[in-house]
C-alpha atoms as a PDB file:
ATOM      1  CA  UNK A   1      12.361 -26.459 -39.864  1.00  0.00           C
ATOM      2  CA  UNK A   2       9.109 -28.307 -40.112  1.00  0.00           C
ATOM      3  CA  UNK A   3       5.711 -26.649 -39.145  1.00  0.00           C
ATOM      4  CA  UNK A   4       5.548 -29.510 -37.133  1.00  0.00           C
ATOM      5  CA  UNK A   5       8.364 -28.368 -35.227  1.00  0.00           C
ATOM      6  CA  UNK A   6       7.373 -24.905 -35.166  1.00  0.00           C
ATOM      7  CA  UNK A   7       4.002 -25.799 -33.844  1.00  0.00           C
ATOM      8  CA  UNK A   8       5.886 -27.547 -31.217  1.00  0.00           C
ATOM      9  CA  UNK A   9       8.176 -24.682 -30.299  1.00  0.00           C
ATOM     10  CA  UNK A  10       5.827 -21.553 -30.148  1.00  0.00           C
ATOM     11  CA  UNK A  11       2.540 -23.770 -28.876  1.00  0.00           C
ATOM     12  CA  UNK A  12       0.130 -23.680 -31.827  1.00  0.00           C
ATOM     13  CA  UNK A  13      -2.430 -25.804 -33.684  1.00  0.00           C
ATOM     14  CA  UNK A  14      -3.850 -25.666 -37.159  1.00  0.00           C
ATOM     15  CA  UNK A  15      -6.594 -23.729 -36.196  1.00  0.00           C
ATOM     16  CA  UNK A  16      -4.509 -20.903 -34.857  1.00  0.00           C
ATOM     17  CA  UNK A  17      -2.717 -21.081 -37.774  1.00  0.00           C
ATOM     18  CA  UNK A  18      -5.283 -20.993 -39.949  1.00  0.00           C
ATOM     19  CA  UNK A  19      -7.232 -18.289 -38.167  1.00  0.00           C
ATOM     20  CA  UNK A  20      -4.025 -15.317 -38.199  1.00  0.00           C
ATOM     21  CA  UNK A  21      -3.926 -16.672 -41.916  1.00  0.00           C
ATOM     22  CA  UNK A  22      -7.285 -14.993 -42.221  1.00  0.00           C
ATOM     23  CA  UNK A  23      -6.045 -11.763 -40.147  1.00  0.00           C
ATOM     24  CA  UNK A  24      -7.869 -13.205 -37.385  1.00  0.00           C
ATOM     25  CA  UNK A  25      -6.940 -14.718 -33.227  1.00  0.00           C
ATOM     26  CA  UNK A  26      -8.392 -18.353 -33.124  1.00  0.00           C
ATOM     27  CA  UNK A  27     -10.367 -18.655 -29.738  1.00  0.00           C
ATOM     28  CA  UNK A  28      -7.431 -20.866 -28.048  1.00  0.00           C
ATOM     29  CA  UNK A  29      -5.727 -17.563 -28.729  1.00  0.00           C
ATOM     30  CA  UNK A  30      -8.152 -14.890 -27.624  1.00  0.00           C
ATOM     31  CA  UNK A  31      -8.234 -16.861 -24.407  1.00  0.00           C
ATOM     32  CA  UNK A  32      -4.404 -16.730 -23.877  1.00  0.00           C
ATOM     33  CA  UNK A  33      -4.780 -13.219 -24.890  1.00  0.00           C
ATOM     34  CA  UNK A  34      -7.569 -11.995 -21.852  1.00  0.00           C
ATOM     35  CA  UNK A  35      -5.308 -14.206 -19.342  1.00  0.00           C
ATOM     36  CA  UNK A  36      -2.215 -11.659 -20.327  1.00  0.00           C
ATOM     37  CA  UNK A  37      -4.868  -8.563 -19.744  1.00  0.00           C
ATOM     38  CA  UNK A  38      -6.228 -10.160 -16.329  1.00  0.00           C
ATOM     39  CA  UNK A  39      -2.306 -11.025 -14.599  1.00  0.00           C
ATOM     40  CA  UNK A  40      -1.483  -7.434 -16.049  1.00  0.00           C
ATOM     41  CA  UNK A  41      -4.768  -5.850 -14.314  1.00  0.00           C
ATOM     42  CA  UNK A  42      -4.241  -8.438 -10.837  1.00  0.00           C
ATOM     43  CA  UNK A  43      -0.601  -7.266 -10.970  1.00  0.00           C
ATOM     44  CA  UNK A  44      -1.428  -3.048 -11.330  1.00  0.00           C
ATOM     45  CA  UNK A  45      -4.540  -3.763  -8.046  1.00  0.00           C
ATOM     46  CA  UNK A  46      -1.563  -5.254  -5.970  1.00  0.00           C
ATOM     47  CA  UNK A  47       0.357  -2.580  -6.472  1.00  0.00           C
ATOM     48  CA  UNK A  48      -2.554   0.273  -6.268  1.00  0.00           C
ATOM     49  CA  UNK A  49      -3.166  -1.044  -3.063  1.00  0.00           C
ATOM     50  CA  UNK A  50       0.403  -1.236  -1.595  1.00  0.00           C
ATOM     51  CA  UNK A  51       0.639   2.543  -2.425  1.00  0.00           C
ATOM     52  CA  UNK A  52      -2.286   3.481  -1.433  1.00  0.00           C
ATOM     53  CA  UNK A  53      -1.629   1.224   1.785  1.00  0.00           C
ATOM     54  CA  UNK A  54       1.494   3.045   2.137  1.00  0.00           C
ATOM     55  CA  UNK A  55       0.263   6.621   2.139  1.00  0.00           C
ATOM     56  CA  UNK A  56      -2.719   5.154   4.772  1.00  0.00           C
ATOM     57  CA  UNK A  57       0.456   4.126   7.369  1.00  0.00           C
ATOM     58  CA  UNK A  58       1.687   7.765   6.831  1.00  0.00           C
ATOM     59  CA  UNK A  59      -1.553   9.260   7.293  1.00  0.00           C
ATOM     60  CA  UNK A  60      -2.207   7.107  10.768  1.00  0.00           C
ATOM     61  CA  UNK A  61       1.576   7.721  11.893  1.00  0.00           C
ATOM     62  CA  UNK A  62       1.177  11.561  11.203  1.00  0.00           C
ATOM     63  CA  UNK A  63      -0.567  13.037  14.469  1.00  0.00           C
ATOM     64  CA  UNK A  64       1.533  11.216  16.888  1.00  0.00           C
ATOM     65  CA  UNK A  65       4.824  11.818  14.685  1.00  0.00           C
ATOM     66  CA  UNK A  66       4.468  15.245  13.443  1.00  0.00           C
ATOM     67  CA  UNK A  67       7.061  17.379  15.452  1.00  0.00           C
ATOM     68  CA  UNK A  68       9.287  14.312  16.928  1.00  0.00           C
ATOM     69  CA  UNK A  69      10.691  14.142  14.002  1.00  0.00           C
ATOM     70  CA  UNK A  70      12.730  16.815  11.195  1.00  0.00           C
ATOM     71  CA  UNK A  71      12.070  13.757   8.482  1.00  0.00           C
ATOM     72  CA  UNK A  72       8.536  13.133   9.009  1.00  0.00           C
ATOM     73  CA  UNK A  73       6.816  16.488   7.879  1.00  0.00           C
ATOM     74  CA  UNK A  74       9.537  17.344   5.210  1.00  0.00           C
ATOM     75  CA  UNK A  75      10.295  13.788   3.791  1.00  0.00           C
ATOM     76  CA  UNK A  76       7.959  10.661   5.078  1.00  0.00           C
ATOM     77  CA  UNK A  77       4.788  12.637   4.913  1.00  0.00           C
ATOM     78  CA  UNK A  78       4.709  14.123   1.280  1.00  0.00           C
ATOM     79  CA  UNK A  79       6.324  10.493   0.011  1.00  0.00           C
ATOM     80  CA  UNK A  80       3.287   8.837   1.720  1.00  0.00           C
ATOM     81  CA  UNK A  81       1.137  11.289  -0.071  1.00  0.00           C
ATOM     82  CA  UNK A  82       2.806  11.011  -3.370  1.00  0.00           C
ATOM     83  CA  UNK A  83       2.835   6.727  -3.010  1.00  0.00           C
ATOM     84  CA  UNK A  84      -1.170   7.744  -2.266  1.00  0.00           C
ATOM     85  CA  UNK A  85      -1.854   9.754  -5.496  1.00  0.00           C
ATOM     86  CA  UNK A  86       0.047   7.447  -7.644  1.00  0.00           C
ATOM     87  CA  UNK A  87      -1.543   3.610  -6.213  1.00  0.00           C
ATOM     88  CA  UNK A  88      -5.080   5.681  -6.864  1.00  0.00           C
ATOM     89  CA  UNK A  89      -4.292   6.460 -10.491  1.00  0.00           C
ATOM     90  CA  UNK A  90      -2.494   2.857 -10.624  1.00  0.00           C
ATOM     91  CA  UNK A  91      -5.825   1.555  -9.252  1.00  0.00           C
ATOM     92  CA  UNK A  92      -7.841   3.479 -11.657  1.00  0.00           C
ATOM     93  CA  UNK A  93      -6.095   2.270 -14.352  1.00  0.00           C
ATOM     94  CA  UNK A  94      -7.196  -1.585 -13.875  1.00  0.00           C
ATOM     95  CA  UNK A  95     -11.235  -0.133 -14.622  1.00  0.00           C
ATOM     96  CA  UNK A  96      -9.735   0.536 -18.068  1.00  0.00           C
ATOM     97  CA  UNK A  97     -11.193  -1.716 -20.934  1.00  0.00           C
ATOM     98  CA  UNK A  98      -8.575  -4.774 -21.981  1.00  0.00           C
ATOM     99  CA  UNK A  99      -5.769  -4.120 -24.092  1.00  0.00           C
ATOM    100  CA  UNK A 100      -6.838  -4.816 -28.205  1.00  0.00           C
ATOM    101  CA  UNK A 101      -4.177  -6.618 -29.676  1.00  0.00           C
ATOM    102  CA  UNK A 102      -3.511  -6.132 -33.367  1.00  0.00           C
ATOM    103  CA  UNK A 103      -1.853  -9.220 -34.960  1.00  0.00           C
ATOM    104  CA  UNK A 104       0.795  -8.436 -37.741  1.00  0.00           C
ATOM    105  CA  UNK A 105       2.203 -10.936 -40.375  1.00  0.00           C
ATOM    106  CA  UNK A 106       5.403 -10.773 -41.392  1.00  0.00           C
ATOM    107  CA  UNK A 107       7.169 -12.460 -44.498  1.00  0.00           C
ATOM    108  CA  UNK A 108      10.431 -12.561 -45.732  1.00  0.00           C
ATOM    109  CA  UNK A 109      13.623 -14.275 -45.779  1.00  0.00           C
ATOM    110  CA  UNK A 110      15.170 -14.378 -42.164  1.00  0.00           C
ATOM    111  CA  UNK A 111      18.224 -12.449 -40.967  1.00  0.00           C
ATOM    112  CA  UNK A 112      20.192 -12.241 -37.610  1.00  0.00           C
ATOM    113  CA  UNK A 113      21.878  -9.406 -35.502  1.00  0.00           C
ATOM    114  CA  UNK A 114      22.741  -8.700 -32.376  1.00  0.00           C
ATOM    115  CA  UNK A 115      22.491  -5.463 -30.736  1.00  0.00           C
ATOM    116  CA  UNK A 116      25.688  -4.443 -29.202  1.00  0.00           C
ATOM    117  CA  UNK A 117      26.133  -2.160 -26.970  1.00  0.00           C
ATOM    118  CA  UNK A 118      28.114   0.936 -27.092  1.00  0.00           C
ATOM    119  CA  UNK A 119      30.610   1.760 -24.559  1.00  0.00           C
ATOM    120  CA  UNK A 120      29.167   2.563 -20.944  1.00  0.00           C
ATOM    121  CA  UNK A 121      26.097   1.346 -22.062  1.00  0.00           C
ATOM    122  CA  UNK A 122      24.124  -1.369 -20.828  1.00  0.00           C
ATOM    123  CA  UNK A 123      25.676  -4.550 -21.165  1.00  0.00           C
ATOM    124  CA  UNK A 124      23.038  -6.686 -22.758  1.00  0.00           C
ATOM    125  CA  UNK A 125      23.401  -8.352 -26.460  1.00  0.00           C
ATOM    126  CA  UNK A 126      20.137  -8.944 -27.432  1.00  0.00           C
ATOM    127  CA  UNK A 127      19.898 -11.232 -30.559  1.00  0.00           C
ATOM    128  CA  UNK A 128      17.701  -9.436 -33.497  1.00  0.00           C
ATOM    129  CA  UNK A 129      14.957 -11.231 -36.397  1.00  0.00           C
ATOM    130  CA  UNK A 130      14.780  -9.531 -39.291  1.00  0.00           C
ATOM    131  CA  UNK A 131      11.957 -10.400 -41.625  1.00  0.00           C
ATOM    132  CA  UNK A 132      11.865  -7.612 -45.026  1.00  0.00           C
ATOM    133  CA  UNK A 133      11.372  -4.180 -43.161  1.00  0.00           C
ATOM    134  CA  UNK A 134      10.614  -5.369 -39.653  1.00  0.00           C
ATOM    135  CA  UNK A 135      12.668  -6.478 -36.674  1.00  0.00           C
ATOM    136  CA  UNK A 136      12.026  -7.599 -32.979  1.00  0.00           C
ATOM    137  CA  UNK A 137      13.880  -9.163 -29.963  1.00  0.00           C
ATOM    138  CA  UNK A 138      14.189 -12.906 -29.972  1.00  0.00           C
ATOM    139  CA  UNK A 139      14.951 -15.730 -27.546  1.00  0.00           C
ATOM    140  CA  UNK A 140      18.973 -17.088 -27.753  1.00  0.00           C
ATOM    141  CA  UNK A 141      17.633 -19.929 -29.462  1.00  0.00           C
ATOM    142  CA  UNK A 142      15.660 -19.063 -32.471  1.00  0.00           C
ATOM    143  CA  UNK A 143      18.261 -19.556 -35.142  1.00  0.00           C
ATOM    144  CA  UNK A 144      17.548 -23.254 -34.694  1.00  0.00           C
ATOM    145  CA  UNK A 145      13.986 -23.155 -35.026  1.00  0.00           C
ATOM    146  CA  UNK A 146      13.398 -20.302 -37.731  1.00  0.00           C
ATOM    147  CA  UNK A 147      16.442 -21.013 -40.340  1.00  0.00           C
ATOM    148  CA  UNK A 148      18.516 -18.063 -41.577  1.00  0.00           C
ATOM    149  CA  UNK A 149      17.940 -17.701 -45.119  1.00  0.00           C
ATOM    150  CA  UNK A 150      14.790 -19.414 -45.269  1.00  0.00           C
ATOM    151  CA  UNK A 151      11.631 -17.876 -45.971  1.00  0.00           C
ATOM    152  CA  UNK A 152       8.396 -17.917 -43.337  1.00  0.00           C
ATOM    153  CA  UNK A 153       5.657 -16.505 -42.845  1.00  0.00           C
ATOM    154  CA  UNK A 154       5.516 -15.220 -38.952  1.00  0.00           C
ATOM    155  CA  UNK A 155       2.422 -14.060 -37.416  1.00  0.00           C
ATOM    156  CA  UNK A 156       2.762 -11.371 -34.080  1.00  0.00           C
ATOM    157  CA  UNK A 157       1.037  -8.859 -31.364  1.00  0.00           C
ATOM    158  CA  UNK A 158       2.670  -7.153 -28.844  1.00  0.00           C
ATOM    159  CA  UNK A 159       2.278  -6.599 -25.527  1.00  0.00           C
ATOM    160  CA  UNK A 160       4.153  -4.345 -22.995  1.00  0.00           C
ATOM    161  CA  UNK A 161       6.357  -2.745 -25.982  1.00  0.00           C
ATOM    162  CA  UNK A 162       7.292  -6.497 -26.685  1.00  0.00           C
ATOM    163  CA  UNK A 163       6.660  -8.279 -30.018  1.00  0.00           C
ATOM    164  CA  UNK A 164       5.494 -12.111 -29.661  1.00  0.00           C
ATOM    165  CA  UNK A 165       4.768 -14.559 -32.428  1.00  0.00           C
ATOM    166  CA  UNK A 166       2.251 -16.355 -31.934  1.00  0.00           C
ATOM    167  CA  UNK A 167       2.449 -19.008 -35.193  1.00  0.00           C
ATOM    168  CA  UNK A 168       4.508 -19.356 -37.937  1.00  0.00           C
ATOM    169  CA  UNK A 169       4.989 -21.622 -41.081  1.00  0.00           C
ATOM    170  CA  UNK A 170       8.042 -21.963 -44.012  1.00  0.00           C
ATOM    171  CA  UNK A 171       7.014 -20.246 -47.356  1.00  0.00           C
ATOM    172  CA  UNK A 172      10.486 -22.350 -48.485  1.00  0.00           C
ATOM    173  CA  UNK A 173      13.507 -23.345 -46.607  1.00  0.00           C
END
């Protein structure tokens, strides 16, 4: 497939390209980069605050429903508590610094697998890249963009356990 096309497909530019050439994020990138740290940090405040929110109900409910109840002291009130303790360390966590990303380049002649699954296992076939020693999850559709055979060079970071490329080009097709 043409760079062209690739560009096309995984949303880069020359720049960007050139920059993880150089072991480096281009700026376009670094920006796309913070706006994954600041959803993840909006995303663990919501939730914070829902637990925390949570345990606040319990608290208020507590005088009045105390001994009406068998659940409330034995079940409801140390779940509130426990949704308390964790939305303050899930809030605590969002003061952290942003994520570093590390960006990887792989090379290599491409190769496909699937994963499947053993019996009573999950029942998901997740479509493999291999690239020399490394391998990562891929969309359904990558054997038409990145060839099977071909060589590229493929430049990645992950995020959330998951790897991502950000660019890539052919080395030879």
């Amino acid at each position: 497939m043409s760079n062209t096309a690739l560009q096309t497909y995984f949303k880069f530019d020359d720049a960007d390209l050139e920059a993880n050439r150089h072991g480096q994020f281009s700026e376009a990138q670094k920006a796309r980069l913070a706006g994954l740290n600041k959803k993840n940090r909006v995303e663990r405040w919501v939730l914070g605050c829902l637990l925390l929110g949570v345990m606040s109900v319990v608290l208020i409910m507590a005088p009045s429903q105390w001994n009406k109840t068998f659940d409330f002291p034995t079940l409801i009130f140390p779940a509130g508590l426990l949704a308390g303790v964790i939305g303050f360390f899930v809030l605590r966590s969002t003061k952290k610094p942003d994520r570093k990303y590390k960006l990887k380049k792989m090379q290599g002649i491409v190769k496909y697998s699937r994963h499947i699954p053993e019996a009573g296992g999950p029942n998901f076939r997740n479509r493999i890249i291999h690239l020399n020693h490394s391998y990562f999850d891929v969309a359904e559709d990558m054997p038409t963009i990145l060839q099977e055979g071909a060589e590229y060079a493929v430049y990645t970071y992950a995020f959330e356990a998951t790897t991502y490329i950000l660019t890539a080009e052919a080395i030879s097709e």
